[in-house]
C-alpha atoms as a PDB file:
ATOM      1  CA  UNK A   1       0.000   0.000   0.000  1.00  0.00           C
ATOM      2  CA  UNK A   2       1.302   3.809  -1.308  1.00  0.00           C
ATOM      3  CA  UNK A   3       0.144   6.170   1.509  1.00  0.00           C
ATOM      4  CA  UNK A   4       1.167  10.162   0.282  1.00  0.00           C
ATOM      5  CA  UNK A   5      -0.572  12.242   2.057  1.00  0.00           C
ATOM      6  CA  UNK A   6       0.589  13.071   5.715  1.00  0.00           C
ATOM      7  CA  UNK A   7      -3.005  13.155   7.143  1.00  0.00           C
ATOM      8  CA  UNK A   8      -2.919   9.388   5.572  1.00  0.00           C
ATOM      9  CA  UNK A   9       0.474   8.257   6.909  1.00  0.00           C
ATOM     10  CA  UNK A  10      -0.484   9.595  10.265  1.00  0.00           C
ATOM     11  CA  UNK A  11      -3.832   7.555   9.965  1.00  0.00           C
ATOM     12  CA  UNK A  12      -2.069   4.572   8.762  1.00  0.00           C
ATOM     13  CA  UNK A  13       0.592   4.317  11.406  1.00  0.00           C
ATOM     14  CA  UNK A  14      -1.872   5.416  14.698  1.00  0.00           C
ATOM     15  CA  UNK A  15      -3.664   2.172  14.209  1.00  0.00           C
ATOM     16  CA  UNK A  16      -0.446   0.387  15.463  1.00  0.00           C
ATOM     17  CA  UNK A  17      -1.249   2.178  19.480  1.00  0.00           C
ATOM     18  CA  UNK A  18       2.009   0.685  20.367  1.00  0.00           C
ATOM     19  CA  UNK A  19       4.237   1.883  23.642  1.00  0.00           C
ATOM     20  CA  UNK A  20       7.545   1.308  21.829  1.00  0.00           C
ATOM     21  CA  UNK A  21       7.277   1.941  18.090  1.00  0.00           C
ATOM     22  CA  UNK A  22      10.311   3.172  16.047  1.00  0.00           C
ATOM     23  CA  UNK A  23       9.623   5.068  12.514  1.00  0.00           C
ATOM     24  CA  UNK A  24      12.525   4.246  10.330  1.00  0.00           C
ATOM     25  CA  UNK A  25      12.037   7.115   7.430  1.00  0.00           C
ATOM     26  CA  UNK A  26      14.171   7.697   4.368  1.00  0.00           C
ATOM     27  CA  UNK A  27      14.275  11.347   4.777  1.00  0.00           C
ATOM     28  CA  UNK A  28      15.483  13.757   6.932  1.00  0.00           C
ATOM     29  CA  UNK A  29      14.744  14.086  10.462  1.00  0.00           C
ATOM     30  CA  UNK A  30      17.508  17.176  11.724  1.00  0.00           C
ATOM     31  CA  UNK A  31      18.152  19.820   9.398  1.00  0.00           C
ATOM     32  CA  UNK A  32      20.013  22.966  10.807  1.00  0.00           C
ATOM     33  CA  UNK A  33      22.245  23.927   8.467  1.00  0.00           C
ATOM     34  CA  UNK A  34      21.480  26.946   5.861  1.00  0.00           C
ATOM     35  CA  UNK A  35      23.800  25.384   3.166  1.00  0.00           C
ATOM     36  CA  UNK A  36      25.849  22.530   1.905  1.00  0.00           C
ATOM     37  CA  UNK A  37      25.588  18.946   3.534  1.00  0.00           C
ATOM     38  CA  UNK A  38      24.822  17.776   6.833  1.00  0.00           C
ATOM     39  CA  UNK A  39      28.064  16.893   8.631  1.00  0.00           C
ATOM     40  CA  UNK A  40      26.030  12.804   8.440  1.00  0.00           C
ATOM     41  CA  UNK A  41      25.354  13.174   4.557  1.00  0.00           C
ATOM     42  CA  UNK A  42      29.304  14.065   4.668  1.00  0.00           C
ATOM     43  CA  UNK A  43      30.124  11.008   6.460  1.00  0.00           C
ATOM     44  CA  UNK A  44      27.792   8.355   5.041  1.00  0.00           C
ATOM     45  CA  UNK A  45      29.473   9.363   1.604  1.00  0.00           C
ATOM     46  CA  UNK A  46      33.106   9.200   2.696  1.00  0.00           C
ATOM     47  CA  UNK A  47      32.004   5.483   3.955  1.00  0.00           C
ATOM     48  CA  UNK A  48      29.555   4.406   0.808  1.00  0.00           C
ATOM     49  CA  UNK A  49      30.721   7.250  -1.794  1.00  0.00           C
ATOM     50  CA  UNK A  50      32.400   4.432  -3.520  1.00  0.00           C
ATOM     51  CA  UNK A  51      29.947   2.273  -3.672  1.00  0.00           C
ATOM     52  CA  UNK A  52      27.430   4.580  -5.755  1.00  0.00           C
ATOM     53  CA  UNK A  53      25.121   4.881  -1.785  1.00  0.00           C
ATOM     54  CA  UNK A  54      26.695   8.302  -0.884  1.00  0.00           C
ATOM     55  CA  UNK A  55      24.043  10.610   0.630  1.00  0.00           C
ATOM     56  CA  UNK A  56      22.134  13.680  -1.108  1.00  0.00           C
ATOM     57  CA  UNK A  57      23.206  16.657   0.332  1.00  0.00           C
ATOM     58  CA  UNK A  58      19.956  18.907   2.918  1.00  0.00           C
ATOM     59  CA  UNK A  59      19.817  22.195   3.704  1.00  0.00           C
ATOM     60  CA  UNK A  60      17.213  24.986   4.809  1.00  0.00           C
ATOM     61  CA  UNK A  61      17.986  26.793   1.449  1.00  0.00           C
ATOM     62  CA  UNK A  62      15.926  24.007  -0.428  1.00  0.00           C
ATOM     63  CA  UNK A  63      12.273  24.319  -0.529  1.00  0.00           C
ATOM     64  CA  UNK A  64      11.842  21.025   0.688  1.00  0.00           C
ATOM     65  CA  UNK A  65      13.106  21.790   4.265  1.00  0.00           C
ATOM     66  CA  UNK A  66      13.056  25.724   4.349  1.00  0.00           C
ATOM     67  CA  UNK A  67      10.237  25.241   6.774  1.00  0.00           C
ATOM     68  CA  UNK A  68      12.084  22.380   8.644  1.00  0.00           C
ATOM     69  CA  UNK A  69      11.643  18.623   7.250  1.00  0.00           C
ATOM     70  CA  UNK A  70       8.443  16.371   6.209  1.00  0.00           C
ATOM     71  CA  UNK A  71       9.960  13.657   8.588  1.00  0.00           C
ATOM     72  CA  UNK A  72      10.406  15.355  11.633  1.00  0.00           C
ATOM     73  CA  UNK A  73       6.707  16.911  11.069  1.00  0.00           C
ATOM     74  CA  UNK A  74       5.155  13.214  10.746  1.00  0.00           C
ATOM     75  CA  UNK A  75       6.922  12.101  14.095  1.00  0.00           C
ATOM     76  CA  UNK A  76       5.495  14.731  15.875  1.00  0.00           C
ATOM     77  CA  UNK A  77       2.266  14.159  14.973  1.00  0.00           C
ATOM     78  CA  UNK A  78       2.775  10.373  16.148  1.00  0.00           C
ATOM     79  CA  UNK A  79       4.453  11.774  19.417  1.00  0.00           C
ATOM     80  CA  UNK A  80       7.536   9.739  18.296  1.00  0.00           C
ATOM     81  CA  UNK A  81      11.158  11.608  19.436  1.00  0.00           C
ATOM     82  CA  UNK A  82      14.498  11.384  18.290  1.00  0.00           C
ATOM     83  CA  UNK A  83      16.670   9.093  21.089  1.00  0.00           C
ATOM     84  CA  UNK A  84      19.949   7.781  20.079  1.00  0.00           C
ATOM     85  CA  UNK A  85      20.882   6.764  23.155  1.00  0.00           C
ATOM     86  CA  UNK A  86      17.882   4.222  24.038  1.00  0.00           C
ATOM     87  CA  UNK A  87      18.698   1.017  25.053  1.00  0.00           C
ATOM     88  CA  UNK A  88      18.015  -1.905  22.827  1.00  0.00           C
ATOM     89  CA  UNK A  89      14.641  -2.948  22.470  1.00  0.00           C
ATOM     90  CA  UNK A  90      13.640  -0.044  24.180  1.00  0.00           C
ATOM     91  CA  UNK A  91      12.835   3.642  23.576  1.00  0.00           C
ATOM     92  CA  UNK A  92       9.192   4.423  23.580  1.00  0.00           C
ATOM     93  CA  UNK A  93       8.300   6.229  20.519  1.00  0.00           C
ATOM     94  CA  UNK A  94      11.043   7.099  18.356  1.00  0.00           C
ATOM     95  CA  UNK A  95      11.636   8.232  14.910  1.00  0.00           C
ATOM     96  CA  UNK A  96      15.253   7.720  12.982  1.00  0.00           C
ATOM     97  CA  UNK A  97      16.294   8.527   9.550  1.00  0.00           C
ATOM     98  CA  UNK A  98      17.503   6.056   7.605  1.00  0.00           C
ATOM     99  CA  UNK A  99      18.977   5.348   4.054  1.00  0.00           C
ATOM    100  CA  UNK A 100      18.206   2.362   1.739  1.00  0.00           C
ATOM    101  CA  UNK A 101      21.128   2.153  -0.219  1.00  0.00           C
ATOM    102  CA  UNK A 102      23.736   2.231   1.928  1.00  0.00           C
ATOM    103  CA  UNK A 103      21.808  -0.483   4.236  1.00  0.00           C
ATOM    104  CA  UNK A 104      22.110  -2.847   1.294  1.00  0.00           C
ATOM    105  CA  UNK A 105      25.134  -2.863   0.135  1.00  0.00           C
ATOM    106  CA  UNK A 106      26.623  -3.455   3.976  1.00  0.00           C
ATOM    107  CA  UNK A 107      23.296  -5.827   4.836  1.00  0.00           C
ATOM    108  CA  UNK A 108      23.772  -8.003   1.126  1.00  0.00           C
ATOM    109  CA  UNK A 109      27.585  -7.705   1.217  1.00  0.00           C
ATOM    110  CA  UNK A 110      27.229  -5.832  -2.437  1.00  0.00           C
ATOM    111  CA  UNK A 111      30.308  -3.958  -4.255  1.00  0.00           C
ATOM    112  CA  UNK A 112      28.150  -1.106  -5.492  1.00  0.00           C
ATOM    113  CA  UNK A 113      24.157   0.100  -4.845  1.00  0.00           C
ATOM    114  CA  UNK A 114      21.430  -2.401  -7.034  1.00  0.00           C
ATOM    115  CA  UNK A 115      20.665   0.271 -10.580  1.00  0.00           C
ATOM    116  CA  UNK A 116      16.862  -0.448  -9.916  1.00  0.00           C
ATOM    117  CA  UNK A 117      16.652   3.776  -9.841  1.00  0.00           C
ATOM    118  CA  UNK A 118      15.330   5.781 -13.030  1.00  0.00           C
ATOM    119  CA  UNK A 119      18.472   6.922 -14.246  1.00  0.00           C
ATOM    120  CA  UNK A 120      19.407   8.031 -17.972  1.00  0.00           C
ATOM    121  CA  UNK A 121      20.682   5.182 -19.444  1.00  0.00           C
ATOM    122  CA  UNK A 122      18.866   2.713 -17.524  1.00  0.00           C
ATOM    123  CA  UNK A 123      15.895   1.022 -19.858  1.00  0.00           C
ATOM    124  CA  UNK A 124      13.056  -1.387 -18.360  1.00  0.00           C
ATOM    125  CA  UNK A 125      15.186  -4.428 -18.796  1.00  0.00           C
ATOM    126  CA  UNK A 126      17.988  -3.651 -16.911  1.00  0.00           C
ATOM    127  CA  UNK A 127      15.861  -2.214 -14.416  1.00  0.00           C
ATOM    128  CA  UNK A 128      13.437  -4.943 -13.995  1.00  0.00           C
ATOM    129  CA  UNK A 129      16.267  -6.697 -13.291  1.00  0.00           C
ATOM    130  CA  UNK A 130      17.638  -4.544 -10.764  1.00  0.00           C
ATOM    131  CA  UNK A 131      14.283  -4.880  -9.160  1.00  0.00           C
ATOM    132  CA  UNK A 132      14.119  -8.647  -9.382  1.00  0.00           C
ATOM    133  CA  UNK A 133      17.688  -9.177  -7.721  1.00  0.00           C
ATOM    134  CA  UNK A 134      16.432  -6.521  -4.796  1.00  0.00           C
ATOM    135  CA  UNK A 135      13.238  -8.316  -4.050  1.00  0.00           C
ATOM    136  CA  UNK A 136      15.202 -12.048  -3.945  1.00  0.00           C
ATOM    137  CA  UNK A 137      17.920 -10.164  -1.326  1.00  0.00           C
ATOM    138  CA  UNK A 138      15.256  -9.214   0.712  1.00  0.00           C
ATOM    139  CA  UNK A 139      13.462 -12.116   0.438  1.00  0.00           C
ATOM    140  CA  UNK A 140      16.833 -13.794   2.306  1.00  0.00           C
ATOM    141  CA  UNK A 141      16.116 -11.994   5.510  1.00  0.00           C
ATOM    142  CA  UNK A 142      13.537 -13.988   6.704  1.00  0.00           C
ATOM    143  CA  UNK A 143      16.974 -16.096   7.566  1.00  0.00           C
ATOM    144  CA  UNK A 144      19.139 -13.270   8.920  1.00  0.00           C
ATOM    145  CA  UNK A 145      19.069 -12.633  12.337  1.00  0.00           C
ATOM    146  CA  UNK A 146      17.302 -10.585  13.208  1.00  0.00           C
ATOM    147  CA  UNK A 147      14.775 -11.993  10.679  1.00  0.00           C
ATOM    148  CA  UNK A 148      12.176 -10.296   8.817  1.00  0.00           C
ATOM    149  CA  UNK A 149       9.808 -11.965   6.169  1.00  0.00           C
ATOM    150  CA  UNK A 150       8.609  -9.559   3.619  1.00  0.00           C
ATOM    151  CA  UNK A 151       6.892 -12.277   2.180  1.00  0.00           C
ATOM    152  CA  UNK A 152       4.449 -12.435   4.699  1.00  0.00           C
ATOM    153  CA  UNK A 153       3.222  -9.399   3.945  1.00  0.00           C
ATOM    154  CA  UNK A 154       0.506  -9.804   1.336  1.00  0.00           C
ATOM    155  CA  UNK A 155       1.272  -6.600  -0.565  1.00  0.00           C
ATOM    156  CA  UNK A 156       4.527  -7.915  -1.302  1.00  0.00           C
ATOM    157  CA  UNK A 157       3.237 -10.816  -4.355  1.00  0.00           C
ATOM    158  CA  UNK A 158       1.351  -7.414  -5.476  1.00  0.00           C
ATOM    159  CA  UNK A 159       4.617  -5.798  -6.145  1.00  0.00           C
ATOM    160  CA  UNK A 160       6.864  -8.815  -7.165  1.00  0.00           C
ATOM    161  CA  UNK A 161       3.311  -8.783  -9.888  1.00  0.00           C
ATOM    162  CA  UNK A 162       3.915  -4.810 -10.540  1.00  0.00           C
ATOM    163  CA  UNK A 163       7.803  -5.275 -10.995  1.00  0.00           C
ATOM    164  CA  UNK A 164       7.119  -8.632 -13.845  1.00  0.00           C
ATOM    165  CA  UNK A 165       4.503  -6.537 -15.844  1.00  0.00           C
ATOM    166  CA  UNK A 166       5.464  -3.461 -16.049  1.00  0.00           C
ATOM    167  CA  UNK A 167       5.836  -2.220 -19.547  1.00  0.00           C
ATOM    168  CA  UNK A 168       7.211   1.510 -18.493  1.00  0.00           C
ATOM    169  CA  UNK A 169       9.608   3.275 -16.213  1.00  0.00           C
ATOM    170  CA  UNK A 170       6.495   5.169 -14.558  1.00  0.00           C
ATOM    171  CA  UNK A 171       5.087   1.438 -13.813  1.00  0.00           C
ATOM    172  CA  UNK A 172       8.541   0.368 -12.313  1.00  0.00           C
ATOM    173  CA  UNK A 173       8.410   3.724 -10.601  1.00  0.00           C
ATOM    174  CA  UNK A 174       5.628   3.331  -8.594  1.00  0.00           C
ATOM    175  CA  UNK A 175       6.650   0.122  -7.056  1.00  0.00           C
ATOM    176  CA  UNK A 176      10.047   1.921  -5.991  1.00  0.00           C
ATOM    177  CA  UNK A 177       9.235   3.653  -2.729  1.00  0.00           C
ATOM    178  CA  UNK A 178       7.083   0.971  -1.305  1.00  0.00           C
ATOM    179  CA  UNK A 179      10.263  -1.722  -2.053  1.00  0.00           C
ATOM    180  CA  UNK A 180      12.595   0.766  -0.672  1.00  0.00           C
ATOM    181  CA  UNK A 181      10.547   1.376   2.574  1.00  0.00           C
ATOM    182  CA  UNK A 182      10.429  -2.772   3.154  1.00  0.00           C
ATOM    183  CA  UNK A 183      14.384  -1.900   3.268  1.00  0.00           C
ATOM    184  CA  UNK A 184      13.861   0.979   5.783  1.00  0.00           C
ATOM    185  CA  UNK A 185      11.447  -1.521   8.196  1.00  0.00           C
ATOM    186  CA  UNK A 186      14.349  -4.043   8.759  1.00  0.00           C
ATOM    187  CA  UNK A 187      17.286  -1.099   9.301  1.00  0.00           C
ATOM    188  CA  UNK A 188      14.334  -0.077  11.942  1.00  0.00           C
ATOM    189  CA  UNK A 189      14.373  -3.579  13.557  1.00  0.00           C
ATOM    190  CA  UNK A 190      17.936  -4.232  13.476  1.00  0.00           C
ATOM    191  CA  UNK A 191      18.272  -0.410  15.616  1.00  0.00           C
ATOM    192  CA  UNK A 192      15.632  -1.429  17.715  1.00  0.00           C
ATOM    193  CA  UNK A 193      16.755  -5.198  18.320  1.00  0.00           C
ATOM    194  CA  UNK A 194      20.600  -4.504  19.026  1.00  0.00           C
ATOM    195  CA  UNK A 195      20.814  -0.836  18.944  1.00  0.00           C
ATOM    196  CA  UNK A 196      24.424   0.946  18.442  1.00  0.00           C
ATOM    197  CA  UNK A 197      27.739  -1.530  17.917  1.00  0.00           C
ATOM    198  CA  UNK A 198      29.389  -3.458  15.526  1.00  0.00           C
ATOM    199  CA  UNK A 199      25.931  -4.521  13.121  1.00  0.00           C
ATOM    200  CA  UNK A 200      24.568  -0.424  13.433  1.00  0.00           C
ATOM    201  CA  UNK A 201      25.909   3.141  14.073  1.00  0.00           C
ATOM    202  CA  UNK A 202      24.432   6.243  13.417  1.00  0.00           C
ATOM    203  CA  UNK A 203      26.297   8.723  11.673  1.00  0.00           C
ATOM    204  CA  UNK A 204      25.844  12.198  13.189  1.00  0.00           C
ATOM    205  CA  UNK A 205      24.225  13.281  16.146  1.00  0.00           C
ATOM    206  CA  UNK A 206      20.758  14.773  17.385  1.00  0.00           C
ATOM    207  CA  UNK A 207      21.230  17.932  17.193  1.00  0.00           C
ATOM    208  CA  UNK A 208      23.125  18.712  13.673  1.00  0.00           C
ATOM    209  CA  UNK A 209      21.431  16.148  11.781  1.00  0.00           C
ATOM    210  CA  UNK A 210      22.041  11.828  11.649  1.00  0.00           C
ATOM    211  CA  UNK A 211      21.601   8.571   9.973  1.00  0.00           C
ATOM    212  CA  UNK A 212      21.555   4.999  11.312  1.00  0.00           C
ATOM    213  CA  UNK A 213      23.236   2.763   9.105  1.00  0.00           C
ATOM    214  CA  UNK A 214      23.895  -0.817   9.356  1.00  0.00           C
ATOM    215  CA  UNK A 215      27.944  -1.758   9.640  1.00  0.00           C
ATOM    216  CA  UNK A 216      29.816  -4.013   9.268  1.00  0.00           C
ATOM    217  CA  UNK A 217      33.827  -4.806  10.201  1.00  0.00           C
ATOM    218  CA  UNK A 218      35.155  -3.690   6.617  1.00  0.00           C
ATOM    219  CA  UNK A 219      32.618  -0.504   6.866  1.00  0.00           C
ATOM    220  CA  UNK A 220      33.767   0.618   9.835  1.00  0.00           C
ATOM    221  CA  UNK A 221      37.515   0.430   9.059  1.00  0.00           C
ATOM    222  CA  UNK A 222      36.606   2.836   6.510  1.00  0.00           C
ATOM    223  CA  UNK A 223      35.206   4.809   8.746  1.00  0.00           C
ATOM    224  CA  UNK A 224      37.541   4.930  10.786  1.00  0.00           C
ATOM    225  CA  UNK A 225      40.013   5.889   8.378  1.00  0.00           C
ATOM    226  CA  UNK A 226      37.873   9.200   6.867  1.00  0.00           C
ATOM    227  CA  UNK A 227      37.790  10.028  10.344  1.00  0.00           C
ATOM    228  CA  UNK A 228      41.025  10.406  11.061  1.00  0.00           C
ATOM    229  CA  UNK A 229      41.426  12.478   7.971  1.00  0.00           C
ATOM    230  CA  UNK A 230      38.341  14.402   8.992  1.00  0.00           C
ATOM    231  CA  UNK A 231      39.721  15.056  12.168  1.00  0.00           C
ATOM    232  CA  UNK A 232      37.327  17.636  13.062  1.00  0.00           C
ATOM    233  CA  UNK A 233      34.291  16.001  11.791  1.00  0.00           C
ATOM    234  CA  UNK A 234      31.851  14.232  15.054  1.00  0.00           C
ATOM    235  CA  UNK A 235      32.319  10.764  16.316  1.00  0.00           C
ATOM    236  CA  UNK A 236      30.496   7.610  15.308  1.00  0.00           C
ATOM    237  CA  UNK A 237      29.077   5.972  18.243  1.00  0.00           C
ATOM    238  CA  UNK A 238      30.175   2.073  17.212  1.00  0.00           C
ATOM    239  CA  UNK A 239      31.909  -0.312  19.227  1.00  0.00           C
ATOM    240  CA  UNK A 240      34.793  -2.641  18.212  1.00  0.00           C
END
């Protein structure tokens, strides 16, 4: 199901009258700065840059945040709070931002970010088969730990159906946010189940902007490395 409106997402998500709920969105939660990239967007590129998942840059400048973000308007309408430092499996209500791409290629072990995007030179084929690999890697987690089966979900055969069929980009399209925010559920559950370490840090920090991220060992040496060459850039809470 494709909610858009926020009166509809608000509807959609209250039915779940949950204590602890976490809202994993892929979209900014913090914005403060006027210009340029968030120190997080900064980070998650010098970590997944190379692997085609570096972050878009957000600022107040752009119309889209110049009277503060979408994100952080929806999780105050479901009373949900930013808290990086809950406990796992705890937390009450929170909200984090999150980013697809980068959670696959550390999650699926990939070299670069699945082309399932419109992009020029992309035609239905390729992307269809983009698609097709994404939906089979995500299929796989109902064996990771922890384990989440998007096949259970019956709007998921609905898509795989959208995905075979479609005879344009628009069709293909329309299938991509709902896919993408399958991806954003488990980085939600993996925060929630085992919350900052070696499997998940969060790039940033509260107050000028974040991103949780899954990690793994390779990932972090890299982070660690741009670190030290950003020496003045903010720490990423991991543990080794």
């Amino acid at each position: 199901m494709s909610l858009v409106s926020d009166d509809d997402i608000v509807a959609w998500i209250s039915q779940f009258d949950e204590e602890d709920l976490i809202l994993a969105m892929d979209a900014p939660v913090v914005v403060p700065n006027a210009v340029g990239s968030r120190r997080c967007e900064k980070m998650m590129t010098g970590v997944f840059g190379s692997f085609h998942a570096g972050a878009y840059p957000s600022n107040t400048s752009m119309v889209a945040f110049a009277n503060g973000p979408r994100a952080a308007r929806l999780a105050n309408r479901l009373s949900a709070t930013v808290d990086l430092d809950a406990a796992p499996r705890t937390g009450g209500r929170r909200v984090i931002e999150v980013y697809p791409h980068a959670a696959m290629v550390v999650l699926f072990q990939l070299n670069r970010v699945l082309p399932y995007k419109s992009r020029k030179g992309r035609d239905l084929a390729s992307r269809r088969q983009a698609f097709n690999r994404f939906t089979v890697l995500m299929e796989s987690l109902a064996t990771t730990d922890p384990p989440l089966s998007v096949a259970s979900s019956p709007r998921w055969a609905e898509l795989l159906d959208v995905v075979a069929v479609a005879t344009t980009q628009a069709a293909l399209d329309r299938a991509e946010d709902e896919l993408d925010a399958y991806m954003c559920a488990y980085v939600g559950l993996l925060h929630w189940m085992v919350g900052v370490g070696e499997r998940c840090a969060v790039m940033g920090d509260a107050a000028d902007g974040f991103i949780v991220t899954p990690m793994s060992a390779p990932h972090i040496t890299r982070l660690d490395s741009w670190q030290v060459t950003h020496a003045m850039m903010p720490t990423c809470p991991t543990s080794h």
